[in-house]
Protein backbone atom coordinates (compact mmCIF):
# COMPACT_ATOMS: atom_id res chain seq x y z
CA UNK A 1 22.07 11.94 -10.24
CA UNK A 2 19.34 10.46 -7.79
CA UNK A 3 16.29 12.76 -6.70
CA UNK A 4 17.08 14.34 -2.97
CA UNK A 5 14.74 11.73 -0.78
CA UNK A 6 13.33 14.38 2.16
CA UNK A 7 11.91 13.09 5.33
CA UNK A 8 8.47 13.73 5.96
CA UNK A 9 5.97 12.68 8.79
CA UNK A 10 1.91 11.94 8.63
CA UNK A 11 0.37 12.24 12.20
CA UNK A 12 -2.55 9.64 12.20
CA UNK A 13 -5.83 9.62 13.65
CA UNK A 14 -4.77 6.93 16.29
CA UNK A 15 -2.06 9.82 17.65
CA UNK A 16 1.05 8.36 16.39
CA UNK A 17 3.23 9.72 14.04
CA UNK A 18 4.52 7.39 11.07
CA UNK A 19 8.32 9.44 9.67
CA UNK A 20 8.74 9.03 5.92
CA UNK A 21 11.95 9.14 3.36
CA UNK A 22 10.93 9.35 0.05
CA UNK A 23 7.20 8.06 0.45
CA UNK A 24 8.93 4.59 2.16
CA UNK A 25 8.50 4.35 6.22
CA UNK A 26 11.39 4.77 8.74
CA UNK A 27 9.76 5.25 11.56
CA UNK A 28 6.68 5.64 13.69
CA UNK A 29 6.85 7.99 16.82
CA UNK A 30 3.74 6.53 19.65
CA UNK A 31 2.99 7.15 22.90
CA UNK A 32 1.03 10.24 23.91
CA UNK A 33 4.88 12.37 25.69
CA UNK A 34 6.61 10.93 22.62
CA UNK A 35 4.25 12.51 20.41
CA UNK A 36 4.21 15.79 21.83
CA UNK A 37 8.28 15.77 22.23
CA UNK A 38 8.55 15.22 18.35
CA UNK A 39 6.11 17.91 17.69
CA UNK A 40 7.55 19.95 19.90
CA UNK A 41 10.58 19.70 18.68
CA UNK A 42 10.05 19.92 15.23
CA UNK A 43 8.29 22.89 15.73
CA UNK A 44 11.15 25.09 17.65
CA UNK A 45 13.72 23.35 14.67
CA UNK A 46 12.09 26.02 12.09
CA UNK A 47 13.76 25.95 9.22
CA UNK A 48 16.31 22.69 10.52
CA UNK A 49 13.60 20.53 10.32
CA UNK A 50 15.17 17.72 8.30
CA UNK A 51 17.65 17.64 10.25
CA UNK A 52 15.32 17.17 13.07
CA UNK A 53 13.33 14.31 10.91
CA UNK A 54 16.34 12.59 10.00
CA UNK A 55 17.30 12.11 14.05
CA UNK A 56 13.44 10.84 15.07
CA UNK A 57 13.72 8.59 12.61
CA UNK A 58 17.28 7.23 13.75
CA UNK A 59 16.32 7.12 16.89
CA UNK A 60 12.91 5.60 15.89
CA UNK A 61 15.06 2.55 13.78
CA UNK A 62 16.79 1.56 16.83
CA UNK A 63 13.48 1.92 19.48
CA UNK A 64 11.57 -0.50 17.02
CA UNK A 65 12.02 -2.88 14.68
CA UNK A 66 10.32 -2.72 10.80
C-alpha cells in the first residue's frame, strides 16, 4: 500500500503561496486578492482543509503551467 500523499502549502516571503503533495509542487497561488482568497478560504474550511488544498491546486494546474 502507498503512503497517503497530503497537500500542504508554504506561504513565502515574496507573498505567494507555493501548494504541495507529498513534498513535490502543484501549485503556486500569487497575486496579493488571490492570496488572501486562499487563506481565507482555507481558514473557514476547518477541518475540510484538504479538500480545500486539493481544489487550489486544481485550479492552480490549469491557471499556470509547471
Amino acid at each position: 500500500m502507498s503512503p497517503v500523499r497530503h497537500f500542504g502549502y508554504e506561504l513565502r516571503s515574496d507573498g505567494t503561496v507555493v501548494l504541495t503533495r507529498g513534498c513535490r509542487t502543484v501549485g503556486v497561488v500569487c497575486g496579493e486578492a488571490e492570496v488572501a482568497r486562499f487563506l481565507g478560504e482555507l481558514t473557514a474550511a476547518g477541518g475540510g482543509r484538504q479538500e480545500a488544498l486539493a481544489r487550489w491546486a486544481a485550479g492552480a494546474a490549469t491557471r499556470t503551467s509547471m
